[in-house]
Protein backbone atom coordinates (compact mmCIF):
# COMPACT_ATOMS: atom_id res chain seq x y z
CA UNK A 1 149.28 150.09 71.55
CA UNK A 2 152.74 148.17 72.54
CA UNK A 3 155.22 148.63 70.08
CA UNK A 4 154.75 145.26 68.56
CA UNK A 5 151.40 146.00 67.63
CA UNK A 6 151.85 149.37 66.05
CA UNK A 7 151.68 149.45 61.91
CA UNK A 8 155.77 149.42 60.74
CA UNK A 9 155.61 153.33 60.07
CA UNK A 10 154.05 154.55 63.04
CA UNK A 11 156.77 152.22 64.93
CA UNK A 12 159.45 153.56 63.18
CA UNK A 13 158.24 156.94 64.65
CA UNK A 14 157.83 155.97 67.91
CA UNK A 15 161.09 154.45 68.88
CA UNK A 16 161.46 152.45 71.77
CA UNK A 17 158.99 153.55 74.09
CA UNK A 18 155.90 153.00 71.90
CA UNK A 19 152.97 153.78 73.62
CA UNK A 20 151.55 155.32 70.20
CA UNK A 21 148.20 154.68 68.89
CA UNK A 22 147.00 152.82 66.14
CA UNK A 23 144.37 154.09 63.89
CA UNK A 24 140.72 152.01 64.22
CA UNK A 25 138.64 151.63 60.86
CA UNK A 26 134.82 151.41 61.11
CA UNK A 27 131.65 150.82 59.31
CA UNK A 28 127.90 150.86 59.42
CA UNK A 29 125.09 149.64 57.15
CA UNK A 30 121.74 150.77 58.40
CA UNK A 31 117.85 151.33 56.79
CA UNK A 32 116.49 154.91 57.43
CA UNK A 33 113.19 156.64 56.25
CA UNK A 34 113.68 160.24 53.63
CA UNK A 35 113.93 162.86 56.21
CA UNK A 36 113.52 166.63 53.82
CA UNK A 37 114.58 169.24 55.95
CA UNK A 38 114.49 173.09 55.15
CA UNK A 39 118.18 174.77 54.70
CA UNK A 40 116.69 176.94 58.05
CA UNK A 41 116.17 173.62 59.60
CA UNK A 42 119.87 172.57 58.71
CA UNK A 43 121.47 175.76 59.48
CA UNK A 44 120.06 175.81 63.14
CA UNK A 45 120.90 172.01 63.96
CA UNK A 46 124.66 173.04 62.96
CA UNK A 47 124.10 176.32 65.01
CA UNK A 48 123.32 173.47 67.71
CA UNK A 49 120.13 174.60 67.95
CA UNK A 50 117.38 172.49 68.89
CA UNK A 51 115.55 170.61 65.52
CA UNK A 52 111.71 171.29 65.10
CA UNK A 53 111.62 168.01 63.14
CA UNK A 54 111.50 164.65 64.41
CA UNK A 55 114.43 162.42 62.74
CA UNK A 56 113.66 158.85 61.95
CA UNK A 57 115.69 156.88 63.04
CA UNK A 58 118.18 154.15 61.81
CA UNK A 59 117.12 150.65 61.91
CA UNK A 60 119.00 147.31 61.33
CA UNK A 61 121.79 148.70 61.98
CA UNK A 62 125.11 146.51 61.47
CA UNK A 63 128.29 148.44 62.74
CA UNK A 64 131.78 146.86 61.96
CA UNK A 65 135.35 147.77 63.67
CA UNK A 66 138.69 146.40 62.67
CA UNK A 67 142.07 147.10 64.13
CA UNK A 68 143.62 144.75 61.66
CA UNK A 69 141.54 144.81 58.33
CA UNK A 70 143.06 146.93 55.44
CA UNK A 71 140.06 149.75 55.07
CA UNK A 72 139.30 148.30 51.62
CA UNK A 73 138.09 145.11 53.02
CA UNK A 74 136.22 146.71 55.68
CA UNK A 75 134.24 148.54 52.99
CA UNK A 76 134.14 145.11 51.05
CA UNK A 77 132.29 143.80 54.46
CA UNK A 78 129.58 146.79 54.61
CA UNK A 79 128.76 146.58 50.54
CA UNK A 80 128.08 142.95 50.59
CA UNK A 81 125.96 143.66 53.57
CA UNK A 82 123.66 146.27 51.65
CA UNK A 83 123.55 144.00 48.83
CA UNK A 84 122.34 140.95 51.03
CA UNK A 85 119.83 143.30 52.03
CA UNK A 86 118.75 144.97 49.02
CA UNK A 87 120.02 142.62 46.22
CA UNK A 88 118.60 144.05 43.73
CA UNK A 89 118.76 147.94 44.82
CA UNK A 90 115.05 148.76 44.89
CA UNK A 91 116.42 151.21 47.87
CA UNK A 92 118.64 154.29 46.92
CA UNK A 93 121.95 153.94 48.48
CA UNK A 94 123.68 156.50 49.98
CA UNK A 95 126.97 156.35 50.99
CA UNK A 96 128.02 159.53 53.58
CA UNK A 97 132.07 159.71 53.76
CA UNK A 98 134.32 162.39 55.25
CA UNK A 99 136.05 163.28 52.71
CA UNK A 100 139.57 161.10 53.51
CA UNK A 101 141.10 160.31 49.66
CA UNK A 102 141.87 156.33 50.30
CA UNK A 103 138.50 156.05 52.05
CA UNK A 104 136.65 157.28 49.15
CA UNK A 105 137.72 155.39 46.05
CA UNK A 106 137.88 152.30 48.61
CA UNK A 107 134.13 152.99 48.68
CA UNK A 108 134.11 153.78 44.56
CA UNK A 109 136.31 150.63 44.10
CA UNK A 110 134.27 148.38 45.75
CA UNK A 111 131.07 149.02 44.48
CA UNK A 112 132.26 148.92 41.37
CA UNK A 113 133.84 145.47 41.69
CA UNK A 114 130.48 144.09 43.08
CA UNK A 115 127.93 145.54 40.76
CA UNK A 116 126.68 148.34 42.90
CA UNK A 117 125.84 151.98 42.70
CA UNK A 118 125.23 154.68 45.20
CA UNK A 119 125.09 158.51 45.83
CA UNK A 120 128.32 159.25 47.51
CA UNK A 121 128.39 162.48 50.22
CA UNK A 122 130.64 164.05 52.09
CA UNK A 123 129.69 164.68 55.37
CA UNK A 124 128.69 168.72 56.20
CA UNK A 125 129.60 169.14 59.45
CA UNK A 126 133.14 167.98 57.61
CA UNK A 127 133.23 170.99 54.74
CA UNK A 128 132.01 173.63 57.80
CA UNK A 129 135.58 172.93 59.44
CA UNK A 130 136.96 174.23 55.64
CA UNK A 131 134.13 177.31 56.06
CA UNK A 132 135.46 177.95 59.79
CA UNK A 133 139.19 177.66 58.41
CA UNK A 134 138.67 180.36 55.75
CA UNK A 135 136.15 182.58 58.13
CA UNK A 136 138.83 182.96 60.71
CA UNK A 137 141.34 183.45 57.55
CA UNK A 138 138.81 186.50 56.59
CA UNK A 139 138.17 187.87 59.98
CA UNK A 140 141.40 187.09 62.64
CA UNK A 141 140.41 189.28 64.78
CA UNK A 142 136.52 188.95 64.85
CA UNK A 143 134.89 185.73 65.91
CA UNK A 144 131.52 187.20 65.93
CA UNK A 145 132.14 188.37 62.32
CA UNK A 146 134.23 185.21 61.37
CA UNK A 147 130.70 183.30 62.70
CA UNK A 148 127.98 185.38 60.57
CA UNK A 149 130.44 184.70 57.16
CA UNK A 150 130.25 181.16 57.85
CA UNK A 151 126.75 181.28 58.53
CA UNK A 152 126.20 182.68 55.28
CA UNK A 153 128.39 180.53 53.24
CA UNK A 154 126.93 177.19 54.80
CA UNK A 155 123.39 178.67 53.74
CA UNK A 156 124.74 179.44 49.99
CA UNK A 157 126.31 175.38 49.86
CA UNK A 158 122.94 174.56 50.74
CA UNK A 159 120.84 176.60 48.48
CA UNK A 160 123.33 176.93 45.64
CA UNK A 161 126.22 174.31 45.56
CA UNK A 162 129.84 174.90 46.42
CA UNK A 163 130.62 176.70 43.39
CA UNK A 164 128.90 180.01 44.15
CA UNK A 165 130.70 179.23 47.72
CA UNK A 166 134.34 179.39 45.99
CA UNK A 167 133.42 182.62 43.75
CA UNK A 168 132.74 184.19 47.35
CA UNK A 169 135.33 183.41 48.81
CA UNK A 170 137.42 184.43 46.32
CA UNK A 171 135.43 187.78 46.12
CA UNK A 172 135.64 188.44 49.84
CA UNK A 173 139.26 187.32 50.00
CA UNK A 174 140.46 190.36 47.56
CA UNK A 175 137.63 192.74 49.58
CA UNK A 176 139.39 192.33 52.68
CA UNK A 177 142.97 192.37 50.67
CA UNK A 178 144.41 189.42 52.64
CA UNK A 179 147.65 188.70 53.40
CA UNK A 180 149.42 185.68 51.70
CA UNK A 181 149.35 183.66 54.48
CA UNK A 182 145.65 184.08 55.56
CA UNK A 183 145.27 183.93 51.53
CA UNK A 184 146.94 180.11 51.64
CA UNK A 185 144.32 179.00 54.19
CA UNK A 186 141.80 180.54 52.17
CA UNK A 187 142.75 178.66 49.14
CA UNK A 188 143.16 175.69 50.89
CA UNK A 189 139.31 175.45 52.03
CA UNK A 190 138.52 176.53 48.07
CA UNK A 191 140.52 173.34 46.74
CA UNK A 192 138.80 170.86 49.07
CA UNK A 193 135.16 172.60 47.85
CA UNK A 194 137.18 172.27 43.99
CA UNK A 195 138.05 168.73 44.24
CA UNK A 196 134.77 167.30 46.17
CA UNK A 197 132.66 169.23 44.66
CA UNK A 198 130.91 166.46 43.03
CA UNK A 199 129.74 165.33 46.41
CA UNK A 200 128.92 168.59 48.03
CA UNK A 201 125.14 168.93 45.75
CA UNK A 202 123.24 169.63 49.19
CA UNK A 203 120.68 171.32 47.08
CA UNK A 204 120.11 168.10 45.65
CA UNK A 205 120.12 166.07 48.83
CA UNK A 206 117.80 168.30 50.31
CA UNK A 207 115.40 167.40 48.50
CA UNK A 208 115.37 163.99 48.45
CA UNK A 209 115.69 163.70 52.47
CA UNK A 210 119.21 162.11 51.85
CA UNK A 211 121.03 162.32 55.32
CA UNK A 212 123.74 165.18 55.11
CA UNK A 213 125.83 163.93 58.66
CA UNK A 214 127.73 160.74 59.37
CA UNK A 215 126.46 160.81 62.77
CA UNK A 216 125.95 157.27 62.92
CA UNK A 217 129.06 156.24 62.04
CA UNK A 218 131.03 159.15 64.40
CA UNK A 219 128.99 157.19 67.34
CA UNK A 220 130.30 153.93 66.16
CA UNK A 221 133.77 155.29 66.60
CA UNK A 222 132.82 156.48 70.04
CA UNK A 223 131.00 153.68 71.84
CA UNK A 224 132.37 150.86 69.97
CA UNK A 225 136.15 152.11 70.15
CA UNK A 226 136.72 154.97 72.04
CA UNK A 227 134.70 154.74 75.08
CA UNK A 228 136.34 151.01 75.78
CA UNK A 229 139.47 151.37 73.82
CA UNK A 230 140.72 154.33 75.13
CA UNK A 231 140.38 154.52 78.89
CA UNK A 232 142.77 155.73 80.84
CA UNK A 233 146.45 153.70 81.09
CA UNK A 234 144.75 150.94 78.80
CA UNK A 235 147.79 150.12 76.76
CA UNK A 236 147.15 146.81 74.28
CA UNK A 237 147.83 143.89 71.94
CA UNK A 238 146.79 143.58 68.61
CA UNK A 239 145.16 140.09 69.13
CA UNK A 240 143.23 141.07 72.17
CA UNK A 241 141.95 144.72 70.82
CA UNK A 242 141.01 143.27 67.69
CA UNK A 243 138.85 140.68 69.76
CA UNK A 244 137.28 143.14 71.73
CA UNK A 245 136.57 145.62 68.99
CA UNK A 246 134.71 142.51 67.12
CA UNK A 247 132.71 141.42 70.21
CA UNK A 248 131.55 145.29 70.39
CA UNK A 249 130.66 145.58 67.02
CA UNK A 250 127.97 141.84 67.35
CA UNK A 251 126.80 143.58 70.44
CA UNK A 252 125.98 146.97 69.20
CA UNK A 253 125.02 145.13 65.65
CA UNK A 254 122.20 142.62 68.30
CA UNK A 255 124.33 139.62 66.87
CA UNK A 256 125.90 138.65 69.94
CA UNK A 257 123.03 136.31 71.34
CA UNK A 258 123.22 134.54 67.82
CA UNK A 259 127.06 134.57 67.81
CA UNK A 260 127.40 133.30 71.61
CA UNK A 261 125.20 130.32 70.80
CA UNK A 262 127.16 129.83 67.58
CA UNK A 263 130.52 130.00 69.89
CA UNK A 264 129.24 127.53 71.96
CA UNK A 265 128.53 125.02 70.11
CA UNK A 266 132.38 125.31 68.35
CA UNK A 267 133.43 125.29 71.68
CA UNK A 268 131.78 122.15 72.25
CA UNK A 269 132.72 120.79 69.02
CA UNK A 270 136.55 121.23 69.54
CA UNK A 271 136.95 120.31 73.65
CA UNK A 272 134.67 117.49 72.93
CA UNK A 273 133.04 115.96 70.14
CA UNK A 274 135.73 115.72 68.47
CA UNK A 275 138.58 115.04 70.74
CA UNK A 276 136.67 112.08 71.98
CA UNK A 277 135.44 110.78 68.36
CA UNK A 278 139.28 111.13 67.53
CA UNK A 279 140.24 109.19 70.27
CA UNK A 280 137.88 106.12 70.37
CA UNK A 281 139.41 102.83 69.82
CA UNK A 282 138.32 101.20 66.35
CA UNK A 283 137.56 97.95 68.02
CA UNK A 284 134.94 99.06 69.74
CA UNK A 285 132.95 101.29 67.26
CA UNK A 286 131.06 98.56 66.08
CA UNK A 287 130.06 97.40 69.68
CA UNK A 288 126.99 98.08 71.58
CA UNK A 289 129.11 100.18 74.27
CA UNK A 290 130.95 102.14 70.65
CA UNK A 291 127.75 102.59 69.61
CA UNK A 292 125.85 104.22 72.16
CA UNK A 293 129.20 106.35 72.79
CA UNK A 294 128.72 107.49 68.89
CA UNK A 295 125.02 108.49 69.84
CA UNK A 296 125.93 110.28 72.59
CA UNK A 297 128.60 112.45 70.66
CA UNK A 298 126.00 112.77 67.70
């Protein structure tokens, strides 16, 4: 972004030159059928291993992006969206986050304020970069090792919940007789399992076929800003990223047909209807030559 675009504190770090980037919020609101998976099933799609099961997939699918909107009201946008959808919440909501503090009583916030209530999860392939952080804390100087103990744990959050994951880790952390270093990053991956461990019930969302991933939205950061916002020497405006972000989102949302039409005819409006209604002489409204003029514009 140019320097006069940045937010004041990532200016303030950037100095003169600029050049830094500026942080892209997103959303999605989409309709998808239960998919229940087995934890073997889950365990080899994170092992990127090829899935036995055929996913459903998402449908009406809405996507938002916002350079400029506070997070909150981006949230705002995507709840009143469900609820247009499913006033009433005959559906089960689910509402897949990754884990960032604001984000997630943004999301608590707002569906509070508008009457709303949904299962809130934080994404897996999120709480596996904690598992990978403590696995490597465990075993420095053994991937291979480092790989089965993460393997393990992931299978124990999904059979048993992230507390029988923290009394392992703990367990295996005095076994190996860490250092206090490699004990820090231990404890670091055991207080994000401590504090959102009221969202981590995978046992639970197994079986009700909840999704467990935010893939859909991670692809909404890709193809709606990354692949377009960040090519190569792009450097850009508020105004005209925020445009282009918001003509991306109706496009991968299949608004933009309705929205071009709609953009038209405001076009039309304002370079013609009613410059020229504004403009007609009084004296001759009432006249035969006023009048078909008036018809015309109508």
């Amino acid at each position: 972004m140019h320097n006069d675009s940045l937010r004041p504190q990532t200016r303030s770090k950037a100095g003169n030159h600029g050049r830094c980037k500026r942080m892209a919020n997103c959303a999605a609101v989409y309709s998808i059928e239960r998919h229940r998976r087995s934890v073997d099933q889950i365990l080899g799609e994170l092992a990127n291993e090829e899935s036995q099961s055929e996913r459903p997939e998402p449908v009406n699918k809405r996507v938002w992006s916002s350079l400029e909107l506070p997070k909150r009201e981006l949230l705002a946008s995507g709840i009143e969206e469900a609820r247009r959808r499913d006033p009433n919440q005959e559906k089960e909501w689910v509402c897949l986050l990754d884990g960032d503090p604001s984000q997630l009583q943004g999301a608590q916030a707002e569906m509070e304020k508008q009457g709303c209530k949904a299962t809130f999860i934080l994404d897996l392939f999120h709480v596996q970069l904690y598992l990978w952080q403590a696995g490597h804390a465990l075993y420095p100087k053994d991937a291979e090792q480092a790989g089965e103990w993460v393997q393990t744990m992931s299978r124990e959050l999904l059979e048993r919940g992230p507390g029988r994951v923290m009394q392992l880790m703990k367990a295996d952390a005095m076994l190996q007789r860490v250092s206090r270093q490699r004990w820090e990053e231990i404890k670091t991956a055991q207080e994000y399992l401590w504090v959102y461990q009221h969202y981590l019930d995978y046992p639970t969302y197994l079986a009700k076929g909840y999704p467990l991933a935010s893939g859909v939205i991670e692809g909404v950061c890709r193809y709606v800003v990354k692949d377009r916002m960040a090519k190569t020497g792009a450097v850009w405006h508020l105004a005209g990223a925020e445009s282009i972000l918001k003509l991306r989102s109706l496009w991968s949302s299949h608004d933009f047909e309705e929205y071009w039409a709609f953009h038209l005819s405001q076009e039309s409006l304002r370079n013609h209807k009613q410059r020229y209604w504004s403009h007609a002489p009084p004296a001759t409204l009432g006249s035969n030559e006023g009048s078909s003029l008036i018809s015309l514009v109508a």
